[in-house]
C-alpha atoms as a PDB file:
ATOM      1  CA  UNK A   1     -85.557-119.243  44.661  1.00  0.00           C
ATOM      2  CA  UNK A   2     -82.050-118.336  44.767  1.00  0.00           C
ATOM      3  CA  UNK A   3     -80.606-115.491  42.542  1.00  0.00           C
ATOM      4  CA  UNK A   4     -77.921-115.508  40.495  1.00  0.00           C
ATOM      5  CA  UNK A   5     -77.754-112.184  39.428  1.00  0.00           C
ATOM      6  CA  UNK A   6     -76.661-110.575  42.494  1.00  0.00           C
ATOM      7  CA  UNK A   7     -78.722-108.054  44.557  1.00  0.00           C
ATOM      8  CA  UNK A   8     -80.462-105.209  43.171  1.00  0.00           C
ATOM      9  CA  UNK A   9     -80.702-101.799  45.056  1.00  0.00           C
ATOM     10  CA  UNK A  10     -84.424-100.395  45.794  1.00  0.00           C
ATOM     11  CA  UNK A  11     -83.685 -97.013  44.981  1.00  0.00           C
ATOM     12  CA  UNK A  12     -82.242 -96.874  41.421  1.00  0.00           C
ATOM     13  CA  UNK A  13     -80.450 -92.942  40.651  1.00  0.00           C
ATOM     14  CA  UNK A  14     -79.955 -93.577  37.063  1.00  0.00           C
ATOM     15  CA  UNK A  15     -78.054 -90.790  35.429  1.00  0.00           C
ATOM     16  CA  UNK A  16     -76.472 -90.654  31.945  1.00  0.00           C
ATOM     17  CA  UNK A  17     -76.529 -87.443  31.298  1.00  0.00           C
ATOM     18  CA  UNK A  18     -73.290 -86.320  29.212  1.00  0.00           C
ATOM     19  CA  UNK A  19     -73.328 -82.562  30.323  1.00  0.00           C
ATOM     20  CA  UNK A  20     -74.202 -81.613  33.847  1.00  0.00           C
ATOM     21  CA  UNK A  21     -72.787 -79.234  36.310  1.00  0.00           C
ATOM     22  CA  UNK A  22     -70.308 -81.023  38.702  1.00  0.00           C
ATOM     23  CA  UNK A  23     -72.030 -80.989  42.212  1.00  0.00           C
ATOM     24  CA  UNK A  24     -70.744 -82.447  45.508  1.00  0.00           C
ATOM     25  CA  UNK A  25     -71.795 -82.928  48.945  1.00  0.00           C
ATOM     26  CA  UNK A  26     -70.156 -81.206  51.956  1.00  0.00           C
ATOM     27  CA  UNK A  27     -69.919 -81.563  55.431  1.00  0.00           C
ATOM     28  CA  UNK A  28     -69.517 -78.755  58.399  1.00  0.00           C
ATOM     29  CA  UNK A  29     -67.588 -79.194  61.360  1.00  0.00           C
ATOM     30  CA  UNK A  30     -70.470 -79.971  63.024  1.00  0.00           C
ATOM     31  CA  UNK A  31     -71.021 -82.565  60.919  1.00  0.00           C
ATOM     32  CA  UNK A  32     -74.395 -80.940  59.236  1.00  0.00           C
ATOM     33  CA  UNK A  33     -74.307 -81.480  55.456  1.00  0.00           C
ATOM     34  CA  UNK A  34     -75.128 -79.488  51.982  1.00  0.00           C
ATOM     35  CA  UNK A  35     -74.177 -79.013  48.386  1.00  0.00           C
ATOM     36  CA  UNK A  36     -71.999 -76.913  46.719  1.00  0.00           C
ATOM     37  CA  UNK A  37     -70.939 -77.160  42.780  1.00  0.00           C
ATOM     38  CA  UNK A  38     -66.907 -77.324  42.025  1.00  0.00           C
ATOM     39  CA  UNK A  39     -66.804 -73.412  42.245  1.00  0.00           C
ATOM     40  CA  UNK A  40     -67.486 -73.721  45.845  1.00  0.00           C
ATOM     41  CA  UNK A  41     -70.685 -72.193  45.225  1.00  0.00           C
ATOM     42  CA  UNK A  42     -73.717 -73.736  48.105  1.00  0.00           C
ATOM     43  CA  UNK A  43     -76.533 -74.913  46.304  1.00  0.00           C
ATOM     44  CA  UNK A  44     -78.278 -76.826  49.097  1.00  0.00           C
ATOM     45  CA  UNK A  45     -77.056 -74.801  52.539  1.00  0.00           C
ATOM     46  CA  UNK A  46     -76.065 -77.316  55.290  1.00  0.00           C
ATOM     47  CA  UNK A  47     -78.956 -77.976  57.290  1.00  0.00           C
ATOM     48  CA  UNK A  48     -78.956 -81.899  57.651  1.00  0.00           C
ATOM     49  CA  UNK A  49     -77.711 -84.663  59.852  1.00  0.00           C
ATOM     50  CA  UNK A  50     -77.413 -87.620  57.795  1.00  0.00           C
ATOM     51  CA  UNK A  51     -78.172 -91.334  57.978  1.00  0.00           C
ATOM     52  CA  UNK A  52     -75.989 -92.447  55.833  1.00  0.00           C
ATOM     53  CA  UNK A  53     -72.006 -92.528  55.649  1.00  0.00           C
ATOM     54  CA  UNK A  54     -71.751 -90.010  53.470  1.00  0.00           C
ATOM     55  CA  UNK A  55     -68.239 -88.531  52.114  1.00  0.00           C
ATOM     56  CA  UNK A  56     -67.267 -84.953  52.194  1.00  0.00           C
ATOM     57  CA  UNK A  57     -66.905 -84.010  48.582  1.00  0.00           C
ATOM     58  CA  UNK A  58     -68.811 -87.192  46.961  1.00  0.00           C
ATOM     59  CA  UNK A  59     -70.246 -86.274  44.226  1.00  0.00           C
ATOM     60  CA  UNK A  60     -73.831 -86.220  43.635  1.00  0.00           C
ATOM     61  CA  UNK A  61     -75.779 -88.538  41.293  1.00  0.00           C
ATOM     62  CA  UNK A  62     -78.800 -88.561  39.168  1.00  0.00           C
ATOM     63  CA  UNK A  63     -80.917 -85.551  37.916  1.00  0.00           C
ATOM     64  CA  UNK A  64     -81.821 -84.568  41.274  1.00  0.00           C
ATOM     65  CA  UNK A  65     -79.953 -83.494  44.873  1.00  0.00           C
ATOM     66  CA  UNK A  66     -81.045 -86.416  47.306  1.00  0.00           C
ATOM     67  CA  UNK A  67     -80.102 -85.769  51.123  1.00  0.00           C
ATOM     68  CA  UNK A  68     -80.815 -88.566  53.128  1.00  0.00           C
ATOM     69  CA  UNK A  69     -81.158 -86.997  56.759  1.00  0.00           C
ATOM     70  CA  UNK A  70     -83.433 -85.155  58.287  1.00  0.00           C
ATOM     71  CA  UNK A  71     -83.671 -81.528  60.066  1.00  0.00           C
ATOM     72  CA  UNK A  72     -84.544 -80.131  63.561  1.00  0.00           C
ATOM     73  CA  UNK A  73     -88.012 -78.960  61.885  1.00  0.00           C
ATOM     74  CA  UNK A  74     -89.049 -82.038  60.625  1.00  0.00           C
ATOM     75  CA  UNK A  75     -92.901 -82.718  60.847  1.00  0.00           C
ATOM     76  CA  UNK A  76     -93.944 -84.609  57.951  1.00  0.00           C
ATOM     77  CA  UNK A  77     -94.826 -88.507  58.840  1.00  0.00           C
ATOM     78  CA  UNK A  78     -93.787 -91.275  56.569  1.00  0.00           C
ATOM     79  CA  UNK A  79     -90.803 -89.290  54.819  1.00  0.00           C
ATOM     80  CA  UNK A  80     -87.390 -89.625  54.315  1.00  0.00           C
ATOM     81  CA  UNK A  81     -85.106 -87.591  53.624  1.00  0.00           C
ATOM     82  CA  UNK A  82     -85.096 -84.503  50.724  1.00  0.00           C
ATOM     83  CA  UNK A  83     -84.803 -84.190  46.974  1.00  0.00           C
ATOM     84  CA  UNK A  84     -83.971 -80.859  45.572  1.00  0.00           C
ATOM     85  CA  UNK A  85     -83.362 -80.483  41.760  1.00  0.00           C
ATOM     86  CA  UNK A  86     -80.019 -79.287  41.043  1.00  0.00           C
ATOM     87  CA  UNK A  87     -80.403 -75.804  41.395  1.00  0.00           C
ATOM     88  CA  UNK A  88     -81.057 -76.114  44.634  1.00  0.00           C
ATOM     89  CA  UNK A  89     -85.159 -75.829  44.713  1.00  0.00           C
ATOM     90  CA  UNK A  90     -86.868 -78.089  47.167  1.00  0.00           C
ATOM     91  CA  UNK A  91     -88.957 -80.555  44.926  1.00  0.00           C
ATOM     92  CA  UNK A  92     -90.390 -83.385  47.716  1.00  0.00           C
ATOM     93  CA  UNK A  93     -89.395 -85.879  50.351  1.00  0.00           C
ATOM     94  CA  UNK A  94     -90.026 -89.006  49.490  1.00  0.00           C
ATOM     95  CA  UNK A  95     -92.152 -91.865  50.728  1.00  0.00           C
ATOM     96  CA  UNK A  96     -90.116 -94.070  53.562  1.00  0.00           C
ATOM     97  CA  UNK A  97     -89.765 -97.800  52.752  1.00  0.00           C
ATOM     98  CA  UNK A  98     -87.574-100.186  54.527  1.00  0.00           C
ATOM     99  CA  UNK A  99     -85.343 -97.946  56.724  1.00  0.00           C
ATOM    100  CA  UNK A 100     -84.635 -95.778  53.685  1.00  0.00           C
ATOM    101  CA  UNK A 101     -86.105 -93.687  50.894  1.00  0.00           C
ATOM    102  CA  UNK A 102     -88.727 -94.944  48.382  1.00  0.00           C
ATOM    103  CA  UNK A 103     -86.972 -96.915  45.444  1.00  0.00           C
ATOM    104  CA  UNK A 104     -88.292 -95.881  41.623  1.00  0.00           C
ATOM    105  CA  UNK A 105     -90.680 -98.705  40.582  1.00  0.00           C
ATOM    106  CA  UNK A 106     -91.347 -98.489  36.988  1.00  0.00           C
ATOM    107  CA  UNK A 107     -89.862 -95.238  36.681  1.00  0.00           C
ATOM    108  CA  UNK A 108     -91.648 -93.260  39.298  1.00  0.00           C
ATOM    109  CA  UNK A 109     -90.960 -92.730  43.297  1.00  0.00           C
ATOM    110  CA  UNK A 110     -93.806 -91.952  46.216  1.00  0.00           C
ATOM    111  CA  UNK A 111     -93.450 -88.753  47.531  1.00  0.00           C
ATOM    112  CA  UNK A 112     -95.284 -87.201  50.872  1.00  0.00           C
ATOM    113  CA  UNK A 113     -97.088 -83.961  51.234  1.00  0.00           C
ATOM    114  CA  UNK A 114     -99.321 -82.753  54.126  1.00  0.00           C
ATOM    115  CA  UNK A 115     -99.553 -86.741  55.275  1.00  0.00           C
ATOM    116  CA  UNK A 116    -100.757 -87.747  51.400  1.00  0.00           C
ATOM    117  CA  UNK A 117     -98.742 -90.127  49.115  1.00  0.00           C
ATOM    118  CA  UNK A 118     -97.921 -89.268  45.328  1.00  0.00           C
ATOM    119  CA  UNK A 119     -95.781 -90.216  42.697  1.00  0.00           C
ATOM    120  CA  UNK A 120     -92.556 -88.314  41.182  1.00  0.00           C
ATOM    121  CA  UNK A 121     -90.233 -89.031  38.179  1.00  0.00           C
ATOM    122  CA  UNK A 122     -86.476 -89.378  38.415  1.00  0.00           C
ATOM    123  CA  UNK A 123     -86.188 -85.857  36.924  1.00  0.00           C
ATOM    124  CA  UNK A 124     -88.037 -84.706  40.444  1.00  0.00           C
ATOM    125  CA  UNK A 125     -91.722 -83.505  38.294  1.00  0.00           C
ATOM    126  CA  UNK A 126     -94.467 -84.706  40.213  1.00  0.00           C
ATOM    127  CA  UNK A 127     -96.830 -87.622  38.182  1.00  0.00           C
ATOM    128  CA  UNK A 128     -99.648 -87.607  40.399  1.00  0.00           C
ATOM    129  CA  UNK A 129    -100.340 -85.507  42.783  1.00  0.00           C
ATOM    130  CA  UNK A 130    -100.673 -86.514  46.328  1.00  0.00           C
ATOM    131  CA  UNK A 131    -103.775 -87.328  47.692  1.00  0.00           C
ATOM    132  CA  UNK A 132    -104.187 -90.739  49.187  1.00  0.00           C
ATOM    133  CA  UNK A 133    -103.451 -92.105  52.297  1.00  0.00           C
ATOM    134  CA  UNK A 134    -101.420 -94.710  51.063  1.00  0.00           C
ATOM    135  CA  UNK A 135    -100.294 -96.293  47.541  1.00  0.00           C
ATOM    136  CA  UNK A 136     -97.998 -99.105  47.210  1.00  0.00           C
ATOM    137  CA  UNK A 137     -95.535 -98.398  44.280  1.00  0.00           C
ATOM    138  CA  UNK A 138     -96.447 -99.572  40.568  1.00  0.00           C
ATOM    139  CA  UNK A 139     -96.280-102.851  39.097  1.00  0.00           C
ATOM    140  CA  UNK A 140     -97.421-103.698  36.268  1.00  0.00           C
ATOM    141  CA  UNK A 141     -98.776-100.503  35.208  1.00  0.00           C
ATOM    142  CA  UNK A 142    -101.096-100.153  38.450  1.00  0.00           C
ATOM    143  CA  UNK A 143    -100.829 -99.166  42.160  1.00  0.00           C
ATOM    144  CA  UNK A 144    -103.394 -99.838  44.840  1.00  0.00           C
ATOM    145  CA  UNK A 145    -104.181 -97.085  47.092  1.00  0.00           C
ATOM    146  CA  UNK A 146    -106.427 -96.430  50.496  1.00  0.00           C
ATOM    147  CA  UNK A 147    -108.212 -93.671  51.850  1.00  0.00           C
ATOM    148  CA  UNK A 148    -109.372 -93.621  55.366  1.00  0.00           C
ATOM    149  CA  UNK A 149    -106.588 -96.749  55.942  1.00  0.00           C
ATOM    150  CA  UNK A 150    -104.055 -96.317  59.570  1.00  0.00           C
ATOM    151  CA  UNK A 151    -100.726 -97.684  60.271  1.00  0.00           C
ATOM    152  CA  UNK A 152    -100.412-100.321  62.465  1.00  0.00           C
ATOM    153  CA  UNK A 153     -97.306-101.501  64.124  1.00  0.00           C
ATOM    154  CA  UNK A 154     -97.048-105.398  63.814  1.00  0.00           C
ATOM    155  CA  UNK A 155     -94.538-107.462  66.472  1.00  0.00           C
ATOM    156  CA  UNK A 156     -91.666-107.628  64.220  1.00  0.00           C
ATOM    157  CA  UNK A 157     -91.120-103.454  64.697  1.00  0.00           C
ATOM    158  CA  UNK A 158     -92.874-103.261  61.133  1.00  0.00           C
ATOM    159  CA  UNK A 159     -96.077-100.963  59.966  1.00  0.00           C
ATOM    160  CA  UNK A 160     -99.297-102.436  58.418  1.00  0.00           C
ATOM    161  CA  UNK A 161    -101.817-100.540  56.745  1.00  0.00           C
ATOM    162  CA  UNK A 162    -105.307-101.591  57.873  1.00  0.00           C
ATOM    163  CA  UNK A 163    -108.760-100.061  57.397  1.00  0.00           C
ATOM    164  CA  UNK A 164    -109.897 -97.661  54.482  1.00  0.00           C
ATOM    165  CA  UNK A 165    -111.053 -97.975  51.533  1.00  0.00           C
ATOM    166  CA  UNK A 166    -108.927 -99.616  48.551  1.00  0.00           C
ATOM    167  CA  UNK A 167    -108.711 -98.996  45.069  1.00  0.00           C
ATOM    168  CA  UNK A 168    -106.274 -99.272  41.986  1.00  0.00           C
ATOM    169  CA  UNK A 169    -104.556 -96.543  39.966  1.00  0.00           C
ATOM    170  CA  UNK A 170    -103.240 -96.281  36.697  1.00  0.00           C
ATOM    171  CA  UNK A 171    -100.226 -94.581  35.530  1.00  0.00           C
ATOM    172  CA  UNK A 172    -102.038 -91.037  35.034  1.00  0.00           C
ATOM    173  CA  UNK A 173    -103.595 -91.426  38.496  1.00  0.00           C
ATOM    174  CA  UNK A 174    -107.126 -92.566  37.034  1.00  0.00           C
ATOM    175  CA  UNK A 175    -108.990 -94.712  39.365  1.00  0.00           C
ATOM    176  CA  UNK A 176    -109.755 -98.019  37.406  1.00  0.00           C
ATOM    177  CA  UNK A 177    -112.832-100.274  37.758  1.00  0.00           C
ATOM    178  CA  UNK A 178    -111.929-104.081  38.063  1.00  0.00           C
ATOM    179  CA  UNK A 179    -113.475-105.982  35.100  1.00  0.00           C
ATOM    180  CA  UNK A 180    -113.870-109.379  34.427  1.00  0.00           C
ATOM    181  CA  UNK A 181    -111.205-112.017  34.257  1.00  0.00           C
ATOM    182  CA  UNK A 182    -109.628-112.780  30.746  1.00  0.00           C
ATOM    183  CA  UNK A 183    -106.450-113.442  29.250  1.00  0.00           C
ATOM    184  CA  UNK A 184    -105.850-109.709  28.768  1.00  0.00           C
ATOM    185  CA  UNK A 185    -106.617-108.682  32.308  1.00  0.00           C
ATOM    186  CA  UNK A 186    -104.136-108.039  35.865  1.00  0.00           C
ATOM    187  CA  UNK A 187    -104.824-109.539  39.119  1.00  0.00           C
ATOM    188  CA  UNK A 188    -104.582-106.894  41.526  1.00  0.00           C
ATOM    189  CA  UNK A 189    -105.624-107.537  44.782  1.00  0.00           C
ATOM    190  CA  UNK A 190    -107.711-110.471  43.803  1.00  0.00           C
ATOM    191  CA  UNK A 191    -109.512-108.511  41.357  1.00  0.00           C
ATOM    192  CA  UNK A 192    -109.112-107.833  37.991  1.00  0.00           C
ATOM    193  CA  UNK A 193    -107.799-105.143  35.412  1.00  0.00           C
ATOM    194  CA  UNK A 194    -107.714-104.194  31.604  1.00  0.00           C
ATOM    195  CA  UNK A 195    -104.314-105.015  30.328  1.00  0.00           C
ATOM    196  CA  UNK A 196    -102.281-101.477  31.068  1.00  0.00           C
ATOM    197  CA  UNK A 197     -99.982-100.942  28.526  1.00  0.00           C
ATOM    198  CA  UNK A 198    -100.132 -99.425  24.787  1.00  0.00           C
ATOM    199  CA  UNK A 199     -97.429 -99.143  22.343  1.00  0.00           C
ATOM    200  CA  UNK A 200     -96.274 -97.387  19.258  1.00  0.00           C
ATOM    201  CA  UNK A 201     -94.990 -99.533  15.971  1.00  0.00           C
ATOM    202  CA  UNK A 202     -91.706 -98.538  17.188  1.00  0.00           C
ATOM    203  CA  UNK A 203     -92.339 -99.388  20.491  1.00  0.00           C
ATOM    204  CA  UNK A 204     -93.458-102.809  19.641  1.00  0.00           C
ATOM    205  CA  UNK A 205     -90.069-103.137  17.652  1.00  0.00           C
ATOM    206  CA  UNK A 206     -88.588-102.401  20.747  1.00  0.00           C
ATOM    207  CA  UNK A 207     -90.277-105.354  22.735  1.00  0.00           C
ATOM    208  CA  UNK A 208     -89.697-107.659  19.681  1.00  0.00           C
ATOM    209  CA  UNK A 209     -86.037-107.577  20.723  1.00  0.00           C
ATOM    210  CA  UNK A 210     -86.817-109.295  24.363  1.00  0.00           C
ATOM    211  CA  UNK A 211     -89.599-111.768  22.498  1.00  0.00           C
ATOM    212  CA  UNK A 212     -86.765-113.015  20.454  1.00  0.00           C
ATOM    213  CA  UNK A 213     -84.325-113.660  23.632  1.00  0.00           C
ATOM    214  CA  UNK A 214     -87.368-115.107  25.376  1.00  0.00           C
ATOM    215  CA  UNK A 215     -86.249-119.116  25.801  1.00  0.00           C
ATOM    216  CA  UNK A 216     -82.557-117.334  26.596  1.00  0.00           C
ATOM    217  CA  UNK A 217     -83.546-115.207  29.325  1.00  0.00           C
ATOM    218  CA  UNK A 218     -85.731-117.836  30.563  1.00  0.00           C
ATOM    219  CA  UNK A 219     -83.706-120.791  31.261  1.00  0.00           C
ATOM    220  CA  UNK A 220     -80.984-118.305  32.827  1.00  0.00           C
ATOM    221  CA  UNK A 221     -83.655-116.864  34.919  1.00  0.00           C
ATOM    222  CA  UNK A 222     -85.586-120.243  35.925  1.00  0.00           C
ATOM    223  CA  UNK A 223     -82.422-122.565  35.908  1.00  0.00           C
ATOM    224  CA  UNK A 224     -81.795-122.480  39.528  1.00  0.00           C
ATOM    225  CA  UNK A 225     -85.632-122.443  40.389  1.00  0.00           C
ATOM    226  CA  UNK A 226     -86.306-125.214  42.876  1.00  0.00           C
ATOM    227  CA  UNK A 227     -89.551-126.147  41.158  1.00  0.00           C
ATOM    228  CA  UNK A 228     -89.997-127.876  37.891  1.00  0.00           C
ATOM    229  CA  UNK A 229     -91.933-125.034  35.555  1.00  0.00           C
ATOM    230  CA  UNK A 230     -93.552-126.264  32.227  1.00  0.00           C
ATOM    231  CA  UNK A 231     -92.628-123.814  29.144  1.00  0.00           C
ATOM    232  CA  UNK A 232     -95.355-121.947  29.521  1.00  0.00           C
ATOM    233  CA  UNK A 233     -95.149-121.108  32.841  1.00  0.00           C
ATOM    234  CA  UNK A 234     -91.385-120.097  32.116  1.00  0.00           C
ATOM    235  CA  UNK A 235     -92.162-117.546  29.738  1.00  0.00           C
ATOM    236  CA  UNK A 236     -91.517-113.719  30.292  1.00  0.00           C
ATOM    237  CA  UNK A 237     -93.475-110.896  28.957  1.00  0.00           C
ATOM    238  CA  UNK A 238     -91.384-107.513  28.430  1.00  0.00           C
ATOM    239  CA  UNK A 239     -93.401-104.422  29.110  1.00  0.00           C
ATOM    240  CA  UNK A 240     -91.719-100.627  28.725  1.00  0.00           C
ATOM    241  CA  UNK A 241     -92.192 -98.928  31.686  1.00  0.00           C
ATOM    242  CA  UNK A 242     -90.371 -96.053  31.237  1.00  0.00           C
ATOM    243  CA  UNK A 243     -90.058 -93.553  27.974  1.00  0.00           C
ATOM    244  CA  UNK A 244     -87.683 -91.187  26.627  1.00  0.00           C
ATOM    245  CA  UNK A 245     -87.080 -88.097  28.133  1.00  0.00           C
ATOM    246  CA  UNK A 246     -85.043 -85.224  29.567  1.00  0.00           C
ATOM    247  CA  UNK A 247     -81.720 -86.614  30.915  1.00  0.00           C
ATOM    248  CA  UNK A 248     -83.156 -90.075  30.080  1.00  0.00           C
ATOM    249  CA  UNK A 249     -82.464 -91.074  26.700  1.00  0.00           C
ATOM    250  CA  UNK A 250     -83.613 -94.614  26.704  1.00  0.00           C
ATOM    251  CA  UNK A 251     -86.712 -96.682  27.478  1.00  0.00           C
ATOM    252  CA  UNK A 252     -86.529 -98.847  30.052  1.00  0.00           C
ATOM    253  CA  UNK A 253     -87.969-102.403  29.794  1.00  0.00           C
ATOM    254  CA  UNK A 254     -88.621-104.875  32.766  1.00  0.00           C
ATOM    255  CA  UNK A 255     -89.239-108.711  32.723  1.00  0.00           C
ATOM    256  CA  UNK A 256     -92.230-109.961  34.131  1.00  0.00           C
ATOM    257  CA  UNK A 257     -93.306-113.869  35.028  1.00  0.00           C
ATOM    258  CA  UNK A 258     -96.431-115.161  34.531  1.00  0.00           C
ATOM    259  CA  UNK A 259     -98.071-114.322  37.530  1.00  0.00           C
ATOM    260  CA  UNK A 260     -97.400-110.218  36.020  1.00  0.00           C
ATOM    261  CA  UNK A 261     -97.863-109.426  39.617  1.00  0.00           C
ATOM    262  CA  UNK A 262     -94.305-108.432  40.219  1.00  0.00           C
ATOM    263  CA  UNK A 263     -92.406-104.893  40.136  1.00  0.00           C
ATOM    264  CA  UNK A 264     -90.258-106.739  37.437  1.00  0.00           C
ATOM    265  CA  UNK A 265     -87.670-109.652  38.029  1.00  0.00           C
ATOM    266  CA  UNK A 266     -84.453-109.089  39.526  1.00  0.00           C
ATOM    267  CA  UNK A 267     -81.801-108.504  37.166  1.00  0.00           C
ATOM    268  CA  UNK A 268     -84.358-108.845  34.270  1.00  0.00           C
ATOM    269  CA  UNK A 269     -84.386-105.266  33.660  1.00  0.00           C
ATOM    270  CA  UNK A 270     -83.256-103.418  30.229  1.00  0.00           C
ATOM    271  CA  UNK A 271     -82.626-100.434  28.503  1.00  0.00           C
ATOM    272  CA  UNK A 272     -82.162 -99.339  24.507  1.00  0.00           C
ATOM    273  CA  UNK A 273     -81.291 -96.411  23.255  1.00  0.00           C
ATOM    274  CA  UNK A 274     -84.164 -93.475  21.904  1.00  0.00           C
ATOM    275  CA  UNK A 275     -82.643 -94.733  18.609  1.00  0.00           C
ATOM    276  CA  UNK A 276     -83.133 -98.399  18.711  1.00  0.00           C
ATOM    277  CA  UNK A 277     -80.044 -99.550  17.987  1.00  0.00           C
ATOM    278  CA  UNK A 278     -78.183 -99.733  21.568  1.00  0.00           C
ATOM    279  CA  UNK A 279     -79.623-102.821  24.299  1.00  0.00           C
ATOM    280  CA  UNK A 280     -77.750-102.759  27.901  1.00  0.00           C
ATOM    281  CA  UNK A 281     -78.802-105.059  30.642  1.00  0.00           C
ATOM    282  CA  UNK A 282     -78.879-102.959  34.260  1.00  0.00           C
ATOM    283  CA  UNK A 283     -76.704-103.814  37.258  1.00  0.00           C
ATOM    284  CA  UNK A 284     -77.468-102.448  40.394  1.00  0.00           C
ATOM    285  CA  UNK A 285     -79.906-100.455  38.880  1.00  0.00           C
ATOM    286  CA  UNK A 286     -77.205 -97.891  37.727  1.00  0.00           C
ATOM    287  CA  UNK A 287     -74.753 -99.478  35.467  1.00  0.00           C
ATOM    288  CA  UNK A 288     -75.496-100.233  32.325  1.00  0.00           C
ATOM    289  CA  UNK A 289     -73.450-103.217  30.383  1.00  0.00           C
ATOM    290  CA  UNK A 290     -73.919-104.124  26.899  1.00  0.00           C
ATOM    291  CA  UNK A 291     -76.762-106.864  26.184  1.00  0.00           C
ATOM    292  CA  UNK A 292     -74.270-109.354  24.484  1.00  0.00           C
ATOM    293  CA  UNK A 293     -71.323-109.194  26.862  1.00  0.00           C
ATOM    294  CA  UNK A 294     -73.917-109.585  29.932  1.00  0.00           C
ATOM    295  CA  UNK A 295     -76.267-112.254  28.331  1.00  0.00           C
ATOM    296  CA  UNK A 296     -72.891-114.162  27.465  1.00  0.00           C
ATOM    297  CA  UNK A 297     -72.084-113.799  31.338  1.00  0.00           C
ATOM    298  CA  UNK A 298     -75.315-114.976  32.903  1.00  0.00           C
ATOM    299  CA  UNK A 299     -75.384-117.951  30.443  1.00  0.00           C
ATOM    300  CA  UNK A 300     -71.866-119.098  32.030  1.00  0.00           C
ATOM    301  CA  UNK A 301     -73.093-118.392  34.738  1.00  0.00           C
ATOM    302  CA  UNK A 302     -76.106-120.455  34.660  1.00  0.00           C
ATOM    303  CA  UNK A 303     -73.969-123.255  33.121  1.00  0.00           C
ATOM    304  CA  UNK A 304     -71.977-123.667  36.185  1.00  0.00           C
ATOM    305  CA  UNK A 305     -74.964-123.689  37.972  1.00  0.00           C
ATOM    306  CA  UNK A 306     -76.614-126.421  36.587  1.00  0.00           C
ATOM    307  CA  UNK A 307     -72.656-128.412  36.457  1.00  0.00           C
ATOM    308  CA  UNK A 308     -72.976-128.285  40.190  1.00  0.00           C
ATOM    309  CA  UNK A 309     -76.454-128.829  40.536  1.00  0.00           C
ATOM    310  CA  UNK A 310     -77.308-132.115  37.834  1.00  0.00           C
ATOM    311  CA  UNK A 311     -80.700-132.754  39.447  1.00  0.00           C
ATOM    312  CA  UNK A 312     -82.019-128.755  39.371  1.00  0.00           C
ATOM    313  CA  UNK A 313     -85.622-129.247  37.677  1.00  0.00           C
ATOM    314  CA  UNK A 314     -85.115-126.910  35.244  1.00  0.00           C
ATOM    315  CA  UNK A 315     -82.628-127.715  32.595  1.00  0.00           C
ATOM    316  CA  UNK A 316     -80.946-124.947  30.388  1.00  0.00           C
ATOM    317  CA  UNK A 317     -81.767-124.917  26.311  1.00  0.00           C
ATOM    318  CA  UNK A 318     -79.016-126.376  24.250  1.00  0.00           C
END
């Protein structure tokens, strides 16, 4: 399937904080970099040599300090880079995925320690500890995990994990028995799971919001889909996967299809206020744009779509 809601990036730095110190990244002559705040002050001394094309004097996003290079001493397998909360104490490094630095799935990040994967939340606290071999990142309220499992390097310069012994997490880090299938269970791995999730009344308010936009967000989504999908199969289901909480003042809700086997759709992914009364869709993962103004947008968009395309399978709504 094609998008048409542009790329989204893997490792999403949300930060709407109002009030936080002014920090910024710096660069020696020897081209070793650190933080300082606007006082000139170091908080993180200048100890790295970075992969990417960082500026001297960008400043630095999100609730934590995240350095993406590595040091002279570096041991740890599987990690890259360092995140330091903004004070300047070392918090973890995280998990390496895809040339880069673990992305936040469902608000939490994988972390290394001592060779062991665990999770961490955007505001740097570790979730679960780590103690597994490997974990792939949540979706849909569970990760799968291995103990005893190797790397393997496949032909295309790649790793596979192989070996071990598998088993699913939930969001506290339980292991969770697979039950029988029903309509209120997960596929994971072939196997299947008690429906993850729990909500509040005004939680469920919340989700009743997205229920409502369903056939909208939908036909936008599915319009360009180069397979003709009944109604049912269209249909989303809107889960919160992230809460209120320090320097977070929203909950976060993803779009899932039907197959609820997915770390949410691309550009299907929402936020509202603690309050209620505020809905932005999220761009890139870090912008936030009011729910009107963008649905308005991806419906023209869609529109134009299907004017261009008159025999797409999936027709938009009127």
């Amino acid at each position: 399937m094609k998008g048409i809601f542009g790329a989204i990036l893997l490792i999403p730095m949300l930060s709407f904080s109002q009030e936080k110190e002014v920090l910024m990244y710096f660069k020696t002559k020897d081209s070793l970099a650190g933080v300082k705040n606007s006082e000139g002050k170091i908080i993180v001394p200048a100890q790295f040599e970075l992969f990417s094309f960082l500026k001297d004097g960008e400043p630095v996003k999100g609730e934590t300090i995240f350095i993406d290079g590595y040091r002279d001493d570096d041991e740890e397998k599987n990690a890259w880079g360092y995140v330091y909360d903004r004070k300047g104490n070392f918090l973890y490094r995280p998990f390496a995925y895809d040339n880069g630095a673990d992305y936040f799935s469902e608000g939490l990040r994988r972390f290394v320690k001592n060779g062991k994967v665990g999770f961490a939340d955007r505001n740097g606290k570790v979730i679960i500890e780590a103690k597994n071999d490997f974990v792939s990142p949540f979706h849909y309220g569970y990760a799968a995990y291995c103990d005893g499992c190797d790397w393997e390097k496949t032909e295309d310069e790649h790793k596979a994990i192989v070996g071990g012994t598998w088993g699913v997490m939930n969001f506290k880090g339980q292991h969770v028995q697979p039950v029988a299938k029903s309509v209120n269970t997960v596929e994971v791995n072939g196997k299947y799971y008690p429906y993850p999730f729990s909500y509040t009344q005004k939680e469920k308010e919340v989700l009743q919001f997205f229920e409502k936009q369903n056939q909208k967000l939908s036909d936008i989504y599915y319009v360009n889909h180069y397979k003709k999908l009944s109604e049912e199969n269209k249909k989303l289901y809107f889960e919160i996967v992230e809460r209120p909480k320090e320097n977070f003042p929203f909950y976060q809700v993803n779009a899932y299809d039907d197959s609820k086997s997915a770390a949410g759709l691309a550009g299907l992914k929402f936020l509202v206020s603690e309050d209620g009364r505020k809905v932005f869709a999220l761009e890139f993962d870090d912008e936030k744009i009011p729910f009107e103004t963008w649905l308005k947008e991806q419906r023209n968009q869609a529109e134009a779509f299907q004017k261009k395309h008159p025999d797409a399978p999936n027709k938009l709504s009127d």
